[in-house]
Protein backbone atom coordinates (compact mmCIF):
# COMPACT_ATOMS: atom_id res chain seq x y z
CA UNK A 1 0.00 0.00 0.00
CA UNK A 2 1.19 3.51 -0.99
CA UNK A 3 2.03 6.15 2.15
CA UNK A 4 2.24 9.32 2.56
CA UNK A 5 6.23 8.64 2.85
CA UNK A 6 6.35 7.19 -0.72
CA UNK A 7 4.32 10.31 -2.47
CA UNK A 8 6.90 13.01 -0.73
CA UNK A 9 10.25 10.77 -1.71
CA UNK A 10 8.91 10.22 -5.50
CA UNK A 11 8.53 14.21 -5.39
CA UNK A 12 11.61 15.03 -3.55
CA UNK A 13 9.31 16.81 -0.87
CA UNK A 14 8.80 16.45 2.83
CA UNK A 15 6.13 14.04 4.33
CA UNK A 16 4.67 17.59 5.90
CA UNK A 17 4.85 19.30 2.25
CA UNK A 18 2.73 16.43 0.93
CA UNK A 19 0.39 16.50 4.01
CA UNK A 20 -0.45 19.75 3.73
CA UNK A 21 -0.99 20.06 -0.12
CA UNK A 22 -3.31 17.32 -0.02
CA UNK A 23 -5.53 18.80 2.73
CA UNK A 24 -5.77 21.99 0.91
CA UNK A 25 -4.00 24.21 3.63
CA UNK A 26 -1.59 27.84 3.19
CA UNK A 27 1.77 27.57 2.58
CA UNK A 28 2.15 25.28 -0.43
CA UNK A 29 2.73 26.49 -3.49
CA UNK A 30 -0.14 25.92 -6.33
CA UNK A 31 2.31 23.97 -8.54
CA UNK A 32 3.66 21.98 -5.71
CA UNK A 33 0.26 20.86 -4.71
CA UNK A 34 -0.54 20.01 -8.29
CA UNK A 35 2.13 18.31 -8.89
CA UNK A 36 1.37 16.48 -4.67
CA UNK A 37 -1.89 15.98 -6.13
CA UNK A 38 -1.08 14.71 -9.25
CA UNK A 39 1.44 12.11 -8.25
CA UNK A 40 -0.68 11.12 -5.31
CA UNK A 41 -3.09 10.17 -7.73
CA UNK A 42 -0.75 7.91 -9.69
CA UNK A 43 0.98 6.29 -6.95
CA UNK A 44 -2.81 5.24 -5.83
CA UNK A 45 -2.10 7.22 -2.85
CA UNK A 46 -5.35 7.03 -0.39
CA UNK A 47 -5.36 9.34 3.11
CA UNK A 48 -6.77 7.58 5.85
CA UNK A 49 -8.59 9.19 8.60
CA UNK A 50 -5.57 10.01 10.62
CA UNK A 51 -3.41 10.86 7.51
CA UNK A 52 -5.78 13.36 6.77
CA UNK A 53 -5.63 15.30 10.32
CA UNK A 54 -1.29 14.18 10.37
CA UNK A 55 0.99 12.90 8.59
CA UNK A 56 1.21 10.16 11.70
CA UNK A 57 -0.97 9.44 14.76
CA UNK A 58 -3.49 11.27 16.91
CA UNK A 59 -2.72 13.58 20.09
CA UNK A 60 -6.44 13.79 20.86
CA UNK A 61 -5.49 17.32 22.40
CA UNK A 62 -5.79 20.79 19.94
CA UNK A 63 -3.28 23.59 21.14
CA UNK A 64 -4.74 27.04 21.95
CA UNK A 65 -2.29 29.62 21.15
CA UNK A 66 -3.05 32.86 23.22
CA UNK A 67 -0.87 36.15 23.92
CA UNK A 68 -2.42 36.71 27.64
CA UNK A 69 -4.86 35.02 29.49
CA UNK A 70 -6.74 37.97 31.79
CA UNK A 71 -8.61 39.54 28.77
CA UNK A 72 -12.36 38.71 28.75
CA UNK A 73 -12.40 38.10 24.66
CA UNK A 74 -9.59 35.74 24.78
CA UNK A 75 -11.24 33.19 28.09
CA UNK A 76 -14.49 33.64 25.82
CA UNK A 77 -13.08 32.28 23.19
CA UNK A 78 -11.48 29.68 25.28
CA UNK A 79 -14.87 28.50 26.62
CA UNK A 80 -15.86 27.93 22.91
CA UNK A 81 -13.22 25.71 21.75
CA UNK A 82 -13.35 23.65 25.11
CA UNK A 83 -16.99 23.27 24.98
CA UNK A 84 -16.18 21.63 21.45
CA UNK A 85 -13.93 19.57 22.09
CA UNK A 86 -15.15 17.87 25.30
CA UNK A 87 -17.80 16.66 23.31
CA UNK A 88 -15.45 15.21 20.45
CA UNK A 89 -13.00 13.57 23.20
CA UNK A 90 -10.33 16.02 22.68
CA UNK A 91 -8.11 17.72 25.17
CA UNK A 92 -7.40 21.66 25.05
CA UNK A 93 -3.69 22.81 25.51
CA UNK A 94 -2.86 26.31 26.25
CA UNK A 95 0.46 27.97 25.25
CA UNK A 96 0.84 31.54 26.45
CA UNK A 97 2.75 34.10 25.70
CA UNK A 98 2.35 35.79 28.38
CA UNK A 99 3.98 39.39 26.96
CA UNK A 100 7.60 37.67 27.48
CA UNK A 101 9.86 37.98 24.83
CA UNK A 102 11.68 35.29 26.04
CA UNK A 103 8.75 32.84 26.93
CA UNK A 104 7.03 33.53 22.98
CA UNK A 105 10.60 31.95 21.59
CA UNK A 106 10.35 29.02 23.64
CA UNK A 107 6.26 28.82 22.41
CA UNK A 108 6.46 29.07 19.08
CA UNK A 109 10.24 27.42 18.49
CA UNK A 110 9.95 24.27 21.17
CA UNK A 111 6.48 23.87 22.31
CA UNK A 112 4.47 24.06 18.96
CA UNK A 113 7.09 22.27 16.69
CA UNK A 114 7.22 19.76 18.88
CA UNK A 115 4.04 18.50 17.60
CA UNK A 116 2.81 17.33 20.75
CA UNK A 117 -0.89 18.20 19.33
CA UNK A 118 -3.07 17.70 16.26
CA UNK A 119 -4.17 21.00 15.10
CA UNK A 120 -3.64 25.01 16.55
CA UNK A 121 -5.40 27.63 17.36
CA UNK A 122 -4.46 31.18 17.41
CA UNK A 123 -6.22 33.80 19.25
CA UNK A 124 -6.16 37.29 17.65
CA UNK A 125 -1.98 38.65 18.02
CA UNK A 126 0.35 40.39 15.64
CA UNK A 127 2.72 37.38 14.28
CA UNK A 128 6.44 38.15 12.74
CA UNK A 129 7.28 36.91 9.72
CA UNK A 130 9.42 34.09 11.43
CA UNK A 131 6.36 33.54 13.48
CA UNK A 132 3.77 33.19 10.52
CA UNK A 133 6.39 31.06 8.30
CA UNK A 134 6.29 28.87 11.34
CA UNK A 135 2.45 28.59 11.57
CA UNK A 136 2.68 28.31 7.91
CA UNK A 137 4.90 25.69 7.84
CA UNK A 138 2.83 23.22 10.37
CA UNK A 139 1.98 19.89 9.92
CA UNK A 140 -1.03 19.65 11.05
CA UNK A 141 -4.49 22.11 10.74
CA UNK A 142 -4.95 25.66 12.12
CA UNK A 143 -6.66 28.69 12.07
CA UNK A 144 -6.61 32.27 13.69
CA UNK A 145 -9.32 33.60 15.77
CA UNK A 146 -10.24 37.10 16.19
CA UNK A 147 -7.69 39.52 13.75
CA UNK A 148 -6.76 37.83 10.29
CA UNK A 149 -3.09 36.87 9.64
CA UNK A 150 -1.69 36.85 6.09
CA UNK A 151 -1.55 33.12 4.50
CA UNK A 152 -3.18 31.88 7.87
CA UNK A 153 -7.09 30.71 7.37
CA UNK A 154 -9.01 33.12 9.65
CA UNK A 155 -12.48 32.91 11.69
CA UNK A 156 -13.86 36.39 12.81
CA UNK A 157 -15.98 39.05 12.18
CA UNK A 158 -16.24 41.82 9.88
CA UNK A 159 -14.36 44.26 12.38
CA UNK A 160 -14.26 47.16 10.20
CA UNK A 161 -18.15 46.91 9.18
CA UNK A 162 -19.04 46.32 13.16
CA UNK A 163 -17.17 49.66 14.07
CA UNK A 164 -19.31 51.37 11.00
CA UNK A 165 -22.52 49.56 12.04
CA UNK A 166 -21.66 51.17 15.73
CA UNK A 167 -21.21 54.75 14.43
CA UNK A 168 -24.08 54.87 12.03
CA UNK A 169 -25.74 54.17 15.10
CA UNK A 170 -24.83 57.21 16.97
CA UNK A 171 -24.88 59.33 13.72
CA UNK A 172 -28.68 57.86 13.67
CA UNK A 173 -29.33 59.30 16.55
CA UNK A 174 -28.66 62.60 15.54
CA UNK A 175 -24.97 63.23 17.29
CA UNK A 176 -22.33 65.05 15.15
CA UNK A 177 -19.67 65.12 17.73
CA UNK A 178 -18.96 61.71 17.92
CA UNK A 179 -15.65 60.81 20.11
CA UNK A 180 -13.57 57.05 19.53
CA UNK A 181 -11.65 55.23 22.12
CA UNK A 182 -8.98 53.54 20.59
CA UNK A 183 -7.65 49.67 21.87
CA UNK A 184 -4.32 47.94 21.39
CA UNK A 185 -0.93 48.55 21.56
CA UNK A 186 0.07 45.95 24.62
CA UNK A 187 0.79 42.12 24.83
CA UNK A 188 1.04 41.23 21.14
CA UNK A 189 -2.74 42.01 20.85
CA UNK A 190 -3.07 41.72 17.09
CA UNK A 191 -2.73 45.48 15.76
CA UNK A 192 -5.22 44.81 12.56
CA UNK A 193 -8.07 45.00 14.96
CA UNK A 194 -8.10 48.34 16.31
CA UNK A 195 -6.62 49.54 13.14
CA UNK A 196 -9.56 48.35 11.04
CA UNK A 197 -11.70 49.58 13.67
CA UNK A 198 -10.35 53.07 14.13
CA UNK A 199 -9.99 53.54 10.43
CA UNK A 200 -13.90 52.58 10.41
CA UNK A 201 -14.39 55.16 12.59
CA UNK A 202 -12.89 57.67 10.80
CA UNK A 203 -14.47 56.67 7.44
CA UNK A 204 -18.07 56.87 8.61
CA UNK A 205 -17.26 60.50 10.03
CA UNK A 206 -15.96 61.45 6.74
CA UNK A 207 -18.40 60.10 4.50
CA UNK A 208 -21.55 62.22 6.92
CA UNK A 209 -18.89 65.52 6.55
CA UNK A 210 -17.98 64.94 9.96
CA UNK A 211 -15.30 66.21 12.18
CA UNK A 212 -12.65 63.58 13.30
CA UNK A 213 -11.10 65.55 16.03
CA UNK A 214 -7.78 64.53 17.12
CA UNK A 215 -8.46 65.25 20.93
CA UNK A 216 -11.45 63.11 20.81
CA UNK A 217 -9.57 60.05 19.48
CA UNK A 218 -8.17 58.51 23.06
CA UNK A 219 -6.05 55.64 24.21
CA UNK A 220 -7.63 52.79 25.71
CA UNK A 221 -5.75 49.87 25.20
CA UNK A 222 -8.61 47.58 25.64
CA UNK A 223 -8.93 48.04 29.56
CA UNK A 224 -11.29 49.54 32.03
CA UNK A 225 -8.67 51.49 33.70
CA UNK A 226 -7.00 53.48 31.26
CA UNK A 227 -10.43 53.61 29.04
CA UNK A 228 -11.71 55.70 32.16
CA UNK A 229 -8.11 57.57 32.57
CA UNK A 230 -8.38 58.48 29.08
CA UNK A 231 -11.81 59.76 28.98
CA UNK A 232 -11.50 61.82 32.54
CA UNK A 233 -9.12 63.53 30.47
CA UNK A 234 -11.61 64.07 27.34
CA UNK A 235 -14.70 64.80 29.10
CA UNK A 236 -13.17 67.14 31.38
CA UNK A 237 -14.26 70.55 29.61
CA UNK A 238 -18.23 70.49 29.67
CA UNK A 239 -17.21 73.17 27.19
CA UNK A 240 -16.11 71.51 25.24
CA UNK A 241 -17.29 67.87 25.21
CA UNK A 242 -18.28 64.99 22.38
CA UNK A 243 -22.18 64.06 22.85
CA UNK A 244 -21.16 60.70 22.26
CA UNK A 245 -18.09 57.76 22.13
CA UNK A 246 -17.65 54.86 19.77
CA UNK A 247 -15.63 52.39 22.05
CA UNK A 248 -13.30 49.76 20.26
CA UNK A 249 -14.13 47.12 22.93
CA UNK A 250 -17.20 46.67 25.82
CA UNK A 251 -14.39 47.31 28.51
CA UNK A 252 -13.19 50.22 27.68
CA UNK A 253 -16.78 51.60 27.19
CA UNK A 254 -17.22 50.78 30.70
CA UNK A 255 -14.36 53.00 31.36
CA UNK A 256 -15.92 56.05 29.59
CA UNK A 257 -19.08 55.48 31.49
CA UNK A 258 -17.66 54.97 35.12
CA UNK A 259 -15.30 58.69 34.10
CA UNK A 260 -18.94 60.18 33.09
CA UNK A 261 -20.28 58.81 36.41
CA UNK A 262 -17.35 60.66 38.13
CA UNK A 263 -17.92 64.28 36.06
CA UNK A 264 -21.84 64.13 36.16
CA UNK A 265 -22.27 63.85 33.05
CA UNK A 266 -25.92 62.23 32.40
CA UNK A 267 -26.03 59.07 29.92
CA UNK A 268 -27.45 59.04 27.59
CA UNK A 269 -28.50 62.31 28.03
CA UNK A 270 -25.27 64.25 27.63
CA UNK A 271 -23.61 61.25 26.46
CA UNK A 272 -24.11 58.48 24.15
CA UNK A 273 -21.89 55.56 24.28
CA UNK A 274 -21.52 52.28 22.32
CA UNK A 275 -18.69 49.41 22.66
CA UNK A 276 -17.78 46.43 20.61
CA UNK A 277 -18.16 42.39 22.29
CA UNK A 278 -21.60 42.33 24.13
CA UNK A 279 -19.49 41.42 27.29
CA UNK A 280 -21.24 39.82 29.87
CA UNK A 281 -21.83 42.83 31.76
CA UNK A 282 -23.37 44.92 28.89
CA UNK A 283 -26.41 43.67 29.64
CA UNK A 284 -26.29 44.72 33.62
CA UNK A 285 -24.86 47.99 32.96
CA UNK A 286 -27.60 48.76 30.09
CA UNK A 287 -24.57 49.09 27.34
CA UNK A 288 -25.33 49.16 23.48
CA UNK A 289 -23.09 47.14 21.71
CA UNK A 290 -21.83 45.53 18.87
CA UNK A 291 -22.09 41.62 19.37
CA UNK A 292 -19.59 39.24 18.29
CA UNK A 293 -19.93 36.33 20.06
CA UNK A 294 -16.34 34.70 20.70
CA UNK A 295 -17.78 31.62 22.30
CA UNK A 296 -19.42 31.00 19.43
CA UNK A 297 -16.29 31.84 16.81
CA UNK A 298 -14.23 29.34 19.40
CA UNK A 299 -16.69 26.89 18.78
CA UNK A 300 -17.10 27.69 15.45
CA UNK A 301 -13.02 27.54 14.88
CA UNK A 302 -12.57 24.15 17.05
CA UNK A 303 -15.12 22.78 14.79
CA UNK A 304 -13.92 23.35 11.53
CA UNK A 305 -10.71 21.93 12.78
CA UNK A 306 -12.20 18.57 14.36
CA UNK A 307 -13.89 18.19 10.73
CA UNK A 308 -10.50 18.06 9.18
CA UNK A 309 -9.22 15.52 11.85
CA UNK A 310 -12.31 13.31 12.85
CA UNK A 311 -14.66 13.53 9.77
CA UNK A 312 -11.94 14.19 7.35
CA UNK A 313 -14.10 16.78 5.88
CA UNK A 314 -12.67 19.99 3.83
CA UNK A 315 -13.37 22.85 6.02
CA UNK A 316 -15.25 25.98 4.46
CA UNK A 317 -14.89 29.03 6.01
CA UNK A 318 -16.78 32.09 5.28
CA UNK A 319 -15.55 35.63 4.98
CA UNK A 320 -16.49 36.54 8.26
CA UNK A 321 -18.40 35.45 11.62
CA UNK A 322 -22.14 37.60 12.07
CA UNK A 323 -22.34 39.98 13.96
CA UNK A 324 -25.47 42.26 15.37
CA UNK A 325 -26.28 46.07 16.86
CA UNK A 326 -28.01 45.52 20.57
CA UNK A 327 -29.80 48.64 21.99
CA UNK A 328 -30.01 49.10 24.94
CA UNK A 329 -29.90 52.16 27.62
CA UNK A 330 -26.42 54.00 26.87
CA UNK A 331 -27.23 55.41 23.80
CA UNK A 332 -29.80 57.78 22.92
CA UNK A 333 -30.96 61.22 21.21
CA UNK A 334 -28.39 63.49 20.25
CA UNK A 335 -28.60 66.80 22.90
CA UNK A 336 -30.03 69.74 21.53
């Protein structure tokens, strides 16, 4: 019987080449896979069920790959894929990067490689180019989850038409001076996201004729606490103040509303404001949001995956995960 082994030495390729090509993932060129494809074909080359998933044996355990582990989005996520793959038999196994320099060379050069799992998952984080070549270069399935990364399959949602859905809202309502606080910027958190976001933001102001006012574009790097540093600072003039703030991210809108809180300012009276997530306290706290669900894109992701391995089924995946505007008590009528 023809293995895997015989089709990569009659092409001169590796066993992880061949894999790879013949499971449709990134990082094979189209000529090599035609020509893994071809020859497969000829040598009456048939995957099994494991040779599908790996080039050799089964882990049962799926690596998470995350760059902290204290951010609400990321143990959301989390819940998803574990949820999914307690029900196929599979184990989870978290690497972290834990903002370390140090520790995210030892991840992604020891830990990974050492293929001690049968597919990856990578939450949202900026990759190098060593670092994507590597993920690239992987033997077995993976997929990012949050932020896209270049030649990496992706699962996520339309970020830069949620932060336009969340500003049409406000503009709806009739507010001109619209305010953004701005994520990233700390522990790897993948850059595209607040980029595409911001940018959003900025685009929806434009295309209304609307001001995008540099002092009204603030620093929250994701977090309650310097979200509500940042807009103590903004909101301080009631001169001077936005009537409402497009948040990147459901904790940092809770940090604009505990600053208004603090300066008296009335919501959503004086101040409309709208966040990203649909955290588990937006509901509580009465926040409009944009939801994304990352359970369900961890579920989503891990499922896809187990497809590959268990049900050796091609995975599809769509352009982008759905996401929805929820309205509820933070945002209202422009002041007049």
């Amino acid at each position: 019987m023809t293995s895997i082994d015989d089709v990569a030495a009659s092409l001169g390729v590796s066993t992880a080449t061949v894999s790879r090509a013949l499971r449709g993932l990134p990082g094979v060129a189209e000529k090599t896979r035609a020509r893994v494809n071809s020859t497969a074909k000829e040598l009456g080359y048939v995957p099994s069920s494991s040779a599908s998933g790996l080039a050799s044996g089964r882990t049962m355990a799926m690596g998470v790959l995350v760059p902290v582990i204290d951010r609400w989005f990321f143990s959301a996520v989390l819940e998803g894929i574990d949820r999914q793959l307690r029900a196929a038999g599979y184990d989870l196994v978290l690497f972290s990067l834990g903002g370390d320099g140090v520790n995210r060379d030892r991840v992604f050069h020891r830990s990974i490689l050492r293929r001690r799992i049968d597919a990856l998952l990578v939450m949202s984080m900026h990759l190098t180019a060593e670092e994507r070549k590597a993920v690239q270069q992987l033997e077995y399935p993976n997929v990012v989850i949050g932020g896209a990364v270049e030649g990496v399959r992706h699962v996520g949602i339309d970020d830069a038409q949620a932060a336009r859905d969340a500003v049409e809202h406000l503009i709806g309502l009739g507010h001109t001076r619209i305010a953004h606080m701005r994520g990233g910027g700390s522990f790897d958190i993948d850059f595209e996201v607040p980029r595409l976001r911001e940018q959003a933001y900025q685009d929806a102001m434009t295309d209304h004729g609307l001001a995008v006012r540099e002092d009204w574009t603030a620093f929250g790097d994701f977090r309650f606490v310097t979200s509500r540093t940042s807009a103590l600072a903004m909101l301080a003039d009631p001169r001077d103040r936005p009537t409402a703030v497009f948040c990147s991210s459901d904790e940092m809108a809770f940090g604009v509303l505990k600053a208004a809180a603090e300066l008296g300012i009335d919501v959503p009276r004086d101040l409309s404001v709208i966040g990203i997530d649909d955290h588990e306290f937006a509901e509580p706290m009465g926040l409009t949001t944009i939801r994304q669900d990352p359970a369900g894109q961890g579920a989503y992701a891990a499922d896809l995956l187990l497809g590959e391995l268990l049900r050796n089924e091609p995975a599809d995946y769509p352009p982008s995960r759905p996401h929805a505007l929820v309205v509820r008590q933070s945002t209202g009528p422009a002041p007049s």
